[in-house]
Protein backbone atom coordinates (compact mmCIF):
# COMPACT_ATOMS: atom_id res chain seq x y z
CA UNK A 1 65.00 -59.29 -16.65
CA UNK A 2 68.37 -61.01 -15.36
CA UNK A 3 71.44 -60.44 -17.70
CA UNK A 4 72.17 -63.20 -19.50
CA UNK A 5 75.91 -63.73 -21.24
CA UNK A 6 76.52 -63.80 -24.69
CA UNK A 7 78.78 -64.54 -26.89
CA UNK A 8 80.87 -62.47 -28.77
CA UNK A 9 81.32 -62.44 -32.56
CA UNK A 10 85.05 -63.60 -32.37
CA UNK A 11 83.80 -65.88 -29.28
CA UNK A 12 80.69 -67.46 -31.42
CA UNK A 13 83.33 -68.36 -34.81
CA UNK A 14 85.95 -69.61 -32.51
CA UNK A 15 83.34 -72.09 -31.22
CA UNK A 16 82.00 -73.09 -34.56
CA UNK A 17 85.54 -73.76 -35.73
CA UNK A 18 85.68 -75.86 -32.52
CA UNK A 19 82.56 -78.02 -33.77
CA UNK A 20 83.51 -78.65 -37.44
CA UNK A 21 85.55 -81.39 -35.94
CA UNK A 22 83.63 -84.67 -35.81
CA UNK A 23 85.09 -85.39 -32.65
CA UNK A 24 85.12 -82.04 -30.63
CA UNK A 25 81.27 -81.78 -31.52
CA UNK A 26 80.07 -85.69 -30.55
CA UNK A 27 82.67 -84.76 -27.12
CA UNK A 28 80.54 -81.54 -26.42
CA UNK A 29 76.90 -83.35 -27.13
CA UNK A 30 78.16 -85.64 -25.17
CA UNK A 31 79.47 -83.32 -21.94
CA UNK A 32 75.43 -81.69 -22.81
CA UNK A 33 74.16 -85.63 -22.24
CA UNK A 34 75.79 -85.99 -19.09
CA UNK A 35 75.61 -83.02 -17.43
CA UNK A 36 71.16 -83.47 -18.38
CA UNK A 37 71.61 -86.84 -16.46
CA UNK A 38 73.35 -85.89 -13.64
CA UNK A 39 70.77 -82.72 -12.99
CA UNK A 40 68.04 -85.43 -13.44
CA UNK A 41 69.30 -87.64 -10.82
CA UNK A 42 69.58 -85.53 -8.06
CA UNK A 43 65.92 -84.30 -8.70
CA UNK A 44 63.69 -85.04 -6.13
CA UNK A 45 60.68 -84.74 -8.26
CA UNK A 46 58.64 -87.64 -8.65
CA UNK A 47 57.20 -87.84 -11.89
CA UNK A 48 55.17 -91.09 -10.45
CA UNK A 49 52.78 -89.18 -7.99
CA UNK A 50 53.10 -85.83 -9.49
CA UNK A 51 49.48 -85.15 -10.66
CA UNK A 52 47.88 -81.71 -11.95
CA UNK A 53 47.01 -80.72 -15.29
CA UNK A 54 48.40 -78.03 -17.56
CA UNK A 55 47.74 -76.41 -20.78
CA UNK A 56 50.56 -78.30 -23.42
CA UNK A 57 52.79 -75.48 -24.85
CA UNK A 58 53.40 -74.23 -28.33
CA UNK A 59 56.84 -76.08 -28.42
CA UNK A 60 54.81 -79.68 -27.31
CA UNK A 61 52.77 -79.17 -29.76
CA UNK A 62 54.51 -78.78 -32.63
CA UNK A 63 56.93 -81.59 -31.55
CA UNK A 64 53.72 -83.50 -31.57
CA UNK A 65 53.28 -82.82 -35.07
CA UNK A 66 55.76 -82.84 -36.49
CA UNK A 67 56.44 -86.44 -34.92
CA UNK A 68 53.32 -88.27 -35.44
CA UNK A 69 55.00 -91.02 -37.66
CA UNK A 70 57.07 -92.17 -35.10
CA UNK A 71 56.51 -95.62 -34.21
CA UNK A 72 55.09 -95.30 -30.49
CA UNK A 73 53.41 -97.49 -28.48
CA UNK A 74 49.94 -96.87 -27.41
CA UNK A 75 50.40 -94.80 -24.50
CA UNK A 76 52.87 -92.84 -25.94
CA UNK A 77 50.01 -92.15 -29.17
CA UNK A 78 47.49 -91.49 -26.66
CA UNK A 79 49.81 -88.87 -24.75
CA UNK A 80 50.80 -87.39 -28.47
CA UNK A 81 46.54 -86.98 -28.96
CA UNK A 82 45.95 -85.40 -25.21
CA UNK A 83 48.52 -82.82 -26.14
CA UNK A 84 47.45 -81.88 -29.52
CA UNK A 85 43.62 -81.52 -28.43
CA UNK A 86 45.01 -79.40 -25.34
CA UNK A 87 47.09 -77.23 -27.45
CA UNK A 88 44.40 -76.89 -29.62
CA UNK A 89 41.60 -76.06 -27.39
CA UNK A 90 43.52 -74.43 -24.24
CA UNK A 91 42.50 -77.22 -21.73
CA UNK A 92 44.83 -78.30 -19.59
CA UNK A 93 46.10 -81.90 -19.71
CA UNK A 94 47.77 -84.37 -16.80
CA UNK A 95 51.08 -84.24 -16.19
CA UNK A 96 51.69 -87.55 -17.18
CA UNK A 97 50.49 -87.08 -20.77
CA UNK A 98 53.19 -84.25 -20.93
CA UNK A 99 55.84 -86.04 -19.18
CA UNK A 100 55.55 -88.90 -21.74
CA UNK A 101 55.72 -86.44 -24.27
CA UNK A 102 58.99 -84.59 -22.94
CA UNK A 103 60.88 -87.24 -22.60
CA UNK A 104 60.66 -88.23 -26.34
CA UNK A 105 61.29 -84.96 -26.98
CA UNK A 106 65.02 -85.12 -24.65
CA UNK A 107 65.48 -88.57 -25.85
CA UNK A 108 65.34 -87.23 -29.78
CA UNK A 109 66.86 -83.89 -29.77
C-alpha cells in the first residue's frame, strides 16, 4: 500500500483552530469547490456515451437511503430505485443510474 501523509496531533488542532472561524472554514470549502471543478473540467470522460453497468456501492446506497425524501424529479427517483435494488441484490446497474446518483451526492455534501 502507498504511504499516505498524515497529520500530526499538533498539525490536526492547529487546523481545527483554523476552521472555528466562520470565514477561514466557508474560504477552505470553498478552495475544496473549486479545485472539484477545475479536475472535472479537464476530464475527458464523457458521461453521455459512457455505458456499462456496475454493482452500486455500500456508500450509494446508503446515500440513497438516507435521501429518499428529497424532492427529485422522476429520473432522478428512478436512478435512487436502480441503485437500491442493485445494492440490494448485487446486480450491476448502468452507469447512468449511478452518475445521476453521484452527482447529488457532490452537489449535497
Amino acid at each position: 500500500m502507498a504511504y499516505r501523509w498524515k497529520p500530526s496531533a499538533s498539525q490536526r488542532k492547529a487546523f481545527a483552530e483554523k476552521m472555528s472561524n466562520p470565514d477561514e472554514a466557508k474560504a477552505h470549502e470553498q478552495r475544496k469547490i473549486d479545485r472539484d471543478d477545475k479536475r472535472r473540467a479537464g476530464s475527458k470522460f464523457d458521461y453521455q456515451s459512457a455505458g456499462g453497468k456496475f454493482v452500486p456501492t455500500q456508500t450509494q446506497y446508503n446515500f440513497c437511503v438516507l435521501n429518499m425524501a428529497l424532492e427529485m424529479t422522476n429520473e432522478q427517483d428512478e436512478a435512487f430505485k436502480q441503485i437500491m435494488w442493485g445494492y440490494v441484490c448485487q446486480e450491476k446497474v448502468h452507469h447512468d443510474q449511478i452518475h445521476i446518483v453521484n452527482e447529488l451526492r457532490r452537489k449535497l455534501n
